[in-house]
PDB file of N, CA and C in Angstrom:
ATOM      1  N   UNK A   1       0.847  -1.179   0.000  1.00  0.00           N
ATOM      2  CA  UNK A   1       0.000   0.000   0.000  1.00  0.00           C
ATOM      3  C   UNK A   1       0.887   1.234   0.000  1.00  0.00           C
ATOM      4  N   UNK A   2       1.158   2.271  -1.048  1.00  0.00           N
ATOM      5  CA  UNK A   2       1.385   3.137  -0.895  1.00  0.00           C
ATOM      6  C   UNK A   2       0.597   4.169  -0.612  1.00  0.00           C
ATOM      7  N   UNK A   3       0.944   4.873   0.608  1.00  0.00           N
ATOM      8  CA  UNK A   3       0.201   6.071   0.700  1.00  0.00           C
ATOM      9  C   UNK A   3       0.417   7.717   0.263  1.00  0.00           C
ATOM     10  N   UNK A   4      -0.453   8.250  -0.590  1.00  0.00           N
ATOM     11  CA  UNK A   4       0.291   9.343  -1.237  1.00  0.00           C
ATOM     12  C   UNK A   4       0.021  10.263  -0.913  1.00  0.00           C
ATOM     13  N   UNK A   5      -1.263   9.750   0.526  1.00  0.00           N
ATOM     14  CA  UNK A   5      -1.791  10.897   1.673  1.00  0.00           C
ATOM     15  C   UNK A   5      -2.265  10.295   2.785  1.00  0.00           C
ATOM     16  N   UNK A   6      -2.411  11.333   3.651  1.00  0.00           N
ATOM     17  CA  UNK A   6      -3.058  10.410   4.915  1.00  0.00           C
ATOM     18  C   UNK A   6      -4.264  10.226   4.908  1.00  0.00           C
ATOM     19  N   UNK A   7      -4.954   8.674   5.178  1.00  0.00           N
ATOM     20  CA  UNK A   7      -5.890   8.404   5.324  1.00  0.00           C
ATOM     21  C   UNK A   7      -6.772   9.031   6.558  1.00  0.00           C
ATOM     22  N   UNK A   8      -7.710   8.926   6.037  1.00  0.00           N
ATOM     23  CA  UNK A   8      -8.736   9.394   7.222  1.00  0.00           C
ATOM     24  C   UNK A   8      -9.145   8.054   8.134  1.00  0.00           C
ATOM     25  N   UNK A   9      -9.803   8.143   8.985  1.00  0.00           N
ATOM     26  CA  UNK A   9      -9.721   7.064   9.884  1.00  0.00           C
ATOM     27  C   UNK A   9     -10.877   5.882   9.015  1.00  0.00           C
ATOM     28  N   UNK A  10     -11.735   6.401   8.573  1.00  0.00           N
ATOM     29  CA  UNK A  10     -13.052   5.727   7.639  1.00  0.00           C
ATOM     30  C   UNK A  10     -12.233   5.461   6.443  1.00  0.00           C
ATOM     31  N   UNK A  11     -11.398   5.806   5.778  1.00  0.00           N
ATOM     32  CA  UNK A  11     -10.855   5.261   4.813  1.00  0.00           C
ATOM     33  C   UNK A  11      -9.863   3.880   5.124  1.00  0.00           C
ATOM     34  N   UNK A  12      -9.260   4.506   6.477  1.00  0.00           N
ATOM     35  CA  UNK A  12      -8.568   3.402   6.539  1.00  0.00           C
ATOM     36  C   UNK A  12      -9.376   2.076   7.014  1.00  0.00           C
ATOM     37  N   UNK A  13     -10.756   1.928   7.701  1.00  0.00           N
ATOM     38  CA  UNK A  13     -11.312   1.352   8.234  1.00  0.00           C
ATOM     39  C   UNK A  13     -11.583   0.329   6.903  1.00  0.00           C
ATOM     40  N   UNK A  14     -11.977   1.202   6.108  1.00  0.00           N
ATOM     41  CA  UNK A  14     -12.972   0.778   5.039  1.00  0.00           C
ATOM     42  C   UNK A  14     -12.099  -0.353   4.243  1.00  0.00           C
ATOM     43  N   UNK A  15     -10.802   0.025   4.237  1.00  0.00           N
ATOM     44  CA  UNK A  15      -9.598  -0.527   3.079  1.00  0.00           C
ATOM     45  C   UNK A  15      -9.421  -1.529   4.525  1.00  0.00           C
ATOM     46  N   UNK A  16      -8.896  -1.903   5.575  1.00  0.00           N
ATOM     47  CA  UNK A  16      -8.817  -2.884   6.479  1.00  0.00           C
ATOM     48  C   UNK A  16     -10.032  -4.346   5.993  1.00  0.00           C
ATOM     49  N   UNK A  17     -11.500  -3.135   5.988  1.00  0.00           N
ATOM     50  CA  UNK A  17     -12.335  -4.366   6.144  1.00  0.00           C
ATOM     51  C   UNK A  17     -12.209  -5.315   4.723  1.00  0.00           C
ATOM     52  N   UNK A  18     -12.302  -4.526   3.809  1.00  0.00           N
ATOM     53  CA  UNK A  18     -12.114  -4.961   2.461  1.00  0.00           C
ATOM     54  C   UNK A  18     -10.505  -6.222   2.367  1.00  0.00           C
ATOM     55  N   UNK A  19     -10.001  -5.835   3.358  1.00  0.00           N
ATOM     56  CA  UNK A  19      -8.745  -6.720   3.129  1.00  0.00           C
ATOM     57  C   UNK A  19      -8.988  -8.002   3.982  1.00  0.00           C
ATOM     58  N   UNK A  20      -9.869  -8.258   4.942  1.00  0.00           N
ATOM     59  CA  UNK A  20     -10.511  -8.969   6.277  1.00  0.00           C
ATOM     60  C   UNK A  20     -11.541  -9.698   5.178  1.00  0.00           C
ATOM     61  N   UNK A  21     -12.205  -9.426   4.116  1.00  0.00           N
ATOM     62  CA  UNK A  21     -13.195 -10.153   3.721  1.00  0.00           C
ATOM     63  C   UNK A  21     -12.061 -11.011   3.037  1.00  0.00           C
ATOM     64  N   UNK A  22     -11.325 -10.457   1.964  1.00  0.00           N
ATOM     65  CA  UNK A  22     -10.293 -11.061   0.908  1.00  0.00           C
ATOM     66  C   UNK A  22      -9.961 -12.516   2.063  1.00  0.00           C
ATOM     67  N   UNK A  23      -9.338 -12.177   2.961  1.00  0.00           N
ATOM     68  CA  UNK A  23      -9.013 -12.866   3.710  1.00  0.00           C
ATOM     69  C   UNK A  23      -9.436 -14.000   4.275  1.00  0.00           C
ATOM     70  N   UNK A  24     -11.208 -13.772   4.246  1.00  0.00           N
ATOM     71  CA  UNK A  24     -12.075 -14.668   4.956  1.00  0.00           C
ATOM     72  C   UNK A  24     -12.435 -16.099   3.868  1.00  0.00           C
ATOM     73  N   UNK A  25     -12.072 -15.276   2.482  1.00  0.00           N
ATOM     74  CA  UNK A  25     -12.558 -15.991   1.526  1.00  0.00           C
ATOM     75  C   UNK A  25     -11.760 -17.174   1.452  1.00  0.00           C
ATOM     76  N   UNK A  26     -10.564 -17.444   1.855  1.00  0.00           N
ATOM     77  CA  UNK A  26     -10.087 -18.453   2.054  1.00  0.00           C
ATOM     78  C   UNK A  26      -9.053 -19.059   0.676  1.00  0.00           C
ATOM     79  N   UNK A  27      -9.471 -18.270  -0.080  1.00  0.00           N
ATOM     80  CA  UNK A  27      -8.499 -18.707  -1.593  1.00  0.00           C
ATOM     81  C   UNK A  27      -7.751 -18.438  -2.021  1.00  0.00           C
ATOM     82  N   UNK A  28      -6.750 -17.300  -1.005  1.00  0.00           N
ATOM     83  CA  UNK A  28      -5.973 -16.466  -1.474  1.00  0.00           C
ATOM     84  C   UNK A  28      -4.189 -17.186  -1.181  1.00  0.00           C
ATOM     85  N   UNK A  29      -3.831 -17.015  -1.902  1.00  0.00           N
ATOM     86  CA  UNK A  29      -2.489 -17.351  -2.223  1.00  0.00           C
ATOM     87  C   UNK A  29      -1.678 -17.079  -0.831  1.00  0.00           C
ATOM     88  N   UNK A  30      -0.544 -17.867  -0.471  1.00  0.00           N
ATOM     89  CA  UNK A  30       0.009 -17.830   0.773  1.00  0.00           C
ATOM     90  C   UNK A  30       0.317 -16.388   0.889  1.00  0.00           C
ATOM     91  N   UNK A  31       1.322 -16.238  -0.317  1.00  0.00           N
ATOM     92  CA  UNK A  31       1.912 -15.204  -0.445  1.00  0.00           C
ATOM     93  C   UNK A  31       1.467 -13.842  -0.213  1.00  0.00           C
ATOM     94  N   UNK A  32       0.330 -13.961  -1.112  1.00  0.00           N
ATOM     95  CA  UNK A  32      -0.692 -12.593  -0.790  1.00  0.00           C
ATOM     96  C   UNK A  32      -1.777 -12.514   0.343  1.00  0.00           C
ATOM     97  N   UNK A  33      -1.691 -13.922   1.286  1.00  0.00           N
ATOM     98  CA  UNK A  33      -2.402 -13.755   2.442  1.00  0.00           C
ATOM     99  C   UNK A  33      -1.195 -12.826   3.355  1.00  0.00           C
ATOM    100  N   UNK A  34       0.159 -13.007   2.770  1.00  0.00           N
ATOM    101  CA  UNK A  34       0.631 -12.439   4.066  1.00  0.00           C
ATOM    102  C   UNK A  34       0.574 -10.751   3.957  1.00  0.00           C
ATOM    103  N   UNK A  35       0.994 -10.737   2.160  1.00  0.00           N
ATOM    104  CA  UNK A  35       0.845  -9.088   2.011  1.00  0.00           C
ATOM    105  C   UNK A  35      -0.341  -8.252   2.515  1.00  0.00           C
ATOM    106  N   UNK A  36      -1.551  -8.532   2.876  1.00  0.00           N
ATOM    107  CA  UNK A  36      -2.356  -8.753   2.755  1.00  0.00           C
ATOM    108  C   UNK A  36      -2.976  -8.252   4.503  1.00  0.00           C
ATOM    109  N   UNK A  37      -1.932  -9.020   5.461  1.00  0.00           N
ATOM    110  CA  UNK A  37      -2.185  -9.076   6.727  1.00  0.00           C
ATOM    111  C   UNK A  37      -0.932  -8.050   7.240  1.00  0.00           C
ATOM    112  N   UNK A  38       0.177  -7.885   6.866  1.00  0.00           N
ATOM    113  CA  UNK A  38       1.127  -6.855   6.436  1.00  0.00           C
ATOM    114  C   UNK A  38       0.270  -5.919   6.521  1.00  0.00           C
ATOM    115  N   UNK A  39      -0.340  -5.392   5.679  1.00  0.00           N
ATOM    116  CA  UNK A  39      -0.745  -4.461   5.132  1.00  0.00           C
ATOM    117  C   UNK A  39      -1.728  -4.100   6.532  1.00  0.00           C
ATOM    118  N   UNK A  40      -3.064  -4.962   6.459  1.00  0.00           N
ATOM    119  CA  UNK A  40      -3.630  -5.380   7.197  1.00  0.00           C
ATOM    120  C   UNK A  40      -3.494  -4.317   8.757  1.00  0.00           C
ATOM    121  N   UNK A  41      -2.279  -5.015   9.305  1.00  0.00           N
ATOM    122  CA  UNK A  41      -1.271  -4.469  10.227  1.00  0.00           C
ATOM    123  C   UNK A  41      -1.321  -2.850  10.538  1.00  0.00           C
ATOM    124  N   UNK A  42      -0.406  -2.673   9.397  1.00  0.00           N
ATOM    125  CA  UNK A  42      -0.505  -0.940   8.695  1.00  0.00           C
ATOM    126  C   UNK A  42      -1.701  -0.218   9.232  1.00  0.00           C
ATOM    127  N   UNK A  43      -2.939  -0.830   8.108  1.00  0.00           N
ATOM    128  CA  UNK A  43      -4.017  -0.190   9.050  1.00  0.00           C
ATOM    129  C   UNK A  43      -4.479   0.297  10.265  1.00  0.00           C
ATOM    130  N   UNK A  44      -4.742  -0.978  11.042  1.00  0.00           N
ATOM    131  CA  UNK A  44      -5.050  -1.078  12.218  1.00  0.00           C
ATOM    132  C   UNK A  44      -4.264  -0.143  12.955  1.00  0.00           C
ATOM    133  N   UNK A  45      -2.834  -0.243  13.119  1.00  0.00           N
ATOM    134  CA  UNK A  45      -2.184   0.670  13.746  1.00  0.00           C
ATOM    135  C   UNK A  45      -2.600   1.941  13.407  1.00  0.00           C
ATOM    136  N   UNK A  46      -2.735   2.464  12.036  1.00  0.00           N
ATOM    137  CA  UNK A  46      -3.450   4.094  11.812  1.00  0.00           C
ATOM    138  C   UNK A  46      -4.497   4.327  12.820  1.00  0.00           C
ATOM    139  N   UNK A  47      -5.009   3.302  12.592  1.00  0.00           N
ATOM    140  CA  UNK A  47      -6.739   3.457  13.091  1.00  0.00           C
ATOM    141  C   UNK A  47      -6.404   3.957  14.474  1.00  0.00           C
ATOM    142  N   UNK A  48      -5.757   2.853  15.166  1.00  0.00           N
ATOM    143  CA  UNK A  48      -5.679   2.879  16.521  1.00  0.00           C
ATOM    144  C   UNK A  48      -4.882   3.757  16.911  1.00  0.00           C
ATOM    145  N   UNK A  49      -3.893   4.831  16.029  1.00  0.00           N
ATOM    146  CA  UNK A  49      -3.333   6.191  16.299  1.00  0.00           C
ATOM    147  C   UNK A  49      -4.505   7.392  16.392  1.00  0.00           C
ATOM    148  N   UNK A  50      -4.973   6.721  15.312  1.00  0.00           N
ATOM    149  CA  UNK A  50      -5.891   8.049  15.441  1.00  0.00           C
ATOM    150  C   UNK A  50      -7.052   8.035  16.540  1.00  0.00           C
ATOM    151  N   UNK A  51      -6.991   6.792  16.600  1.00  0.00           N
ATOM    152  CA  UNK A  51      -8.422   6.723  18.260  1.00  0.00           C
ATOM    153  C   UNK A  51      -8.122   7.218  19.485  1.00  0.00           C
ATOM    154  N   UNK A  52      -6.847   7.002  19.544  1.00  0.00           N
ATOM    155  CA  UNK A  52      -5.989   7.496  20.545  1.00  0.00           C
ATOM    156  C   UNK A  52      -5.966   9.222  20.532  1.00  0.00           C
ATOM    157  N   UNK A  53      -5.677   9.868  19.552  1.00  0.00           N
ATOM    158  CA  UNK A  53      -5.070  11.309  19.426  1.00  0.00           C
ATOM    159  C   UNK A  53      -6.608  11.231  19.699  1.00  0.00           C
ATOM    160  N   UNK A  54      -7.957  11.058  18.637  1.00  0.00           N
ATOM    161  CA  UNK A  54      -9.244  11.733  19.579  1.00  0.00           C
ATOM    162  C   UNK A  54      -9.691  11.896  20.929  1.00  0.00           C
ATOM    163  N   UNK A  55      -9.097  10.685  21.286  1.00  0.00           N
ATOM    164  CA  UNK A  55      -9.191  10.112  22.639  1.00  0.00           C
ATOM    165  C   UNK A  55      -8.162  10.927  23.843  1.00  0.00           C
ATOM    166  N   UNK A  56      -7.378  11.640  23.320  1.00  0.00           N
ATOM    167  CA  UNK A  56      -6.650  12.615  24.298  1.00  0.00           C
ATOM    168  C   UNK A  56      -7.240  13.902  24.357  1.00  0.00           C
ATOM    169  N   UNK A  57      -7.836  14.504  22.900  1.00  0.00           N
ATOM    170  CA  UNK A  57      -8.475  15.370  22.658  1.00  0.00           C
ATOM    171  C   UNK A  57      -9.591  15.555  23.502  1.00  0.00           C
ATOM    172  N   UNK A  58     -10.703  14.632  23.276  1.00  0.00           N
ATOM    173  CA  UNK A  58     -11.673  14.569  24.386  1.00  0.00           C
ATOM    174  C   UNK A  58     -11.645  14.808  26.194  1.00  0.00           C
ATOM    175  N   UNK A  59     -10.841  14.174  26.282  1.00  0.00           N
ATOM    176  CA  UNK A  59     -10.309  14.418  27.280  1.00  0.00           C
ATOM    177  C   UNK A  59     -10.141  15.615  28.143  1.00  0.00           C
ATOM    178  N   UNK A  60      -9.832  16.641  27.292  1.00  0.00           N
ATOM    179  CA  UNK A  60      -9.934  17.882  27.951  1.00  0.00           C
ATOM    180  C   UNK A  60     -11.073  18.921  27.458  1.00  0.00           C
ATOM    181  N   UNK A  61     -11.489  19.564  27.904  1.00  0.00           N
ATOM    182  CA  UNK A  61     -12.897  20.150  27.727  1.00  0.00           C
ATOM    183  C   UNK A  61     -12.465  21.626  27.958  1.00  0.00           C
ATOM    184  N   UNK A  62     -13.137  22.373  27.396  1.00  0.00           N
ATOM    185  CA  UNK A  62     -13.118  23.946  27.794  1.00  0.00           C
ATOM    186  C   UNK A  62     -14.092  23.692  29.503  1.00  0.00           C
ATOM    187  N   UNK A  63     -13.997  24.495  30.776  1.00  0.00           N
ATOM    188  CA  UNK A  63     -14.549  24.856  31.369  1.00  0.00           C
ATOM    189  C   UNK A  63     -15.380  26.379  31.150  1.00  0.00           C
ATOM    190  N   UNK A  64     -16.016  26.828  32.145  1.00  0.00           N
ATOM    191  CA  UNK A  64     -16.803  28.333  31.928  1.00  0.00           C
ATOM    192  C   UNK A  64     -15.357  28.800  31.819  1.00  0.00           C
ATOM    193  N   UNK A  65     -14.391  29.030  32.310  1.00  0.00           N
ATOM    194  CA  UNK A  65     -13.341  29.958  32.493  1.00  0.00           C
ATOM    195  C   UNK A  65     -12.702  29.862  31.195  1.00  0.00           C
ATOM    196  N   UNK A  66     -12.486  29.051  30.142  1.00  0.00           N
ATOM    197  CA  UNK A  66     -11.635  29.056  29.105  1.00  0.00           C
ATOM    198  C   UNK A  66     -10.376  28.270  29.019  1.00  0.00           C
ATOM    199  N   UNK A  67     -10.602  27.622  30.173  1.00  0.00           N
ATOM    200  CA  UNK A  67      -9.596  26.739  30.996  1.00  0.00           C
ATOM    201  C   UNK A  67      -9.360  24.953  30.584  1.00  0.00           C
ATOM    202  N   UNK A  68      -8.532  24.515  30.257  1.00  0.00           N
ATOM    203  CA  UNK A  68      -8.698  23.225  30.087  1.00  0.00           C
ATOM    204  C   UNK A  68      -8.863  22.526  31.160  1.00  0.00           C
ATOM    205  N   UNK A  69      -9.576  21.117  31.451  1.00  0.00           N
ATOM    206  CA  UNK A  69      -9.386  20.632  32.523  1.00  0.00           C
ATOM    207  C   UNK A  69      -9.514  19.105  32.287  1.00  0.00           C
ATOM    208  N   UNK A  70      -9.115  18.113  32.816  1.00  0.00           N
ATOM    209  CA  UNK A  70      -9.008  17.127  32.337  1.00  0.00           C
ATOM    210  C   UNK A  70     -10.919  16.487  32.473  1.00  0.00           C
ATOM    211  N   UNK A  71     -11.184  15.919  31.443  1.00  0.00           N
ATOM    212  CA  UNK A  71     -12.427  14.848  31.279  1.00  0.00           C
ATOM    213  C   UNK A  71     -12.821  13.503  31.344  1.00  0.00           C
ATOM    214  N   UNK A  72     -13.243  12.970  32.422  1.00  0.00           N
ATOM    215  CA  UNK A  72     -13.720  11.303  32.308  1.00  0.00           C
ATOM    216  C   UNK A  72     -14.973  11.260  32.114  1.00  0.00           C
ATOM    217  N   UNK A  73     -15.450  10.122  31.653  1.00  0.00           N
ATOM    218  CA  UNK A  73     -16.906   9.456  31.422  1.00  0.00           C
ATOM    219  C   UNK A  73     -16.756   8.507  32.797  1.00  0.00           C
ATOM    220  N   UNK A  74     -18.075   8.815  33.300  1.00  0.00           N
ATOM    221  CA  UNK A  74     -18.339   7.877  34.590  1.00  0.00           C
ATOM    222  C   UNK A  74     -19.473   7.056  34.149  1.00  0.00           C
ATOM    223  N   UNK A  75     -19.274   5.528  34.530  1.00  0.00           N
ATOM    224  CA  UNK A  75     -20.358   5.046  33.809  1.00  0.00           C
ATOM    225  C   UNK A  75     -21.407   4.682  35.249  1.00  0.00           C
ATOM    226  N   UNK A  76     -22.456   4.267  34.092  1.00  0.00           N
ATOM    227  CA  UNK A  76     -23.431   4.550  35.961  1.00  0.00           C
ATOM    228  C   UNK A  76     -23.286   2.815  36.083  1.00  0.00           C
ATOM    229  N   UNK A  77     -23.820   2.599  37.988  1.00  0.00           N
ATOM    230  CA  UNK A  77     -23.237   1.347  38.509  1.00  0.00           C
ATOM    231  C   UNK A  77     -24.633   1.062  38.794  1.00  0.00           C
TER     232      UNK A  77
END
């Protein structure tokens, strides 16, 4: 996979799943199962960079003051 830009997180999702079906189909050549999961790889890690950077983002919230402050989700018990 060359990339000649950065994917967006839905692009990369989209090109992962498409490579996960290839995969499922079961007919694919050793060789290109591995390029394939390689690649595969590649993805996932984007994905999971970028879930992360939202995921720090969120995290901090404007308060009334203009102030950052750190943010959790409390889940109810």
């Amino acid at each position: 996979m060359s990339e000649q830009k950065e994917l967006s997180f839905e692009e990369a999702m989209e090109q992962l799943e498409a490579l996960v079906e290839k995969l499922e189909e079961g007919d694919v050549p050793l060789e290109k199962a591995i390029n394939y999961y390689q690649e595969g790889m590649k993805l996932s890690k984007t994905c999971s960079e970028k879930l992360s950077r939202v995921e720090e983002q969120m995290q901090q919230i404007l308060n009334e003051h203009g102030e950052f402050e750190p943010f959790s989700v409390q889940e109810e018990e």
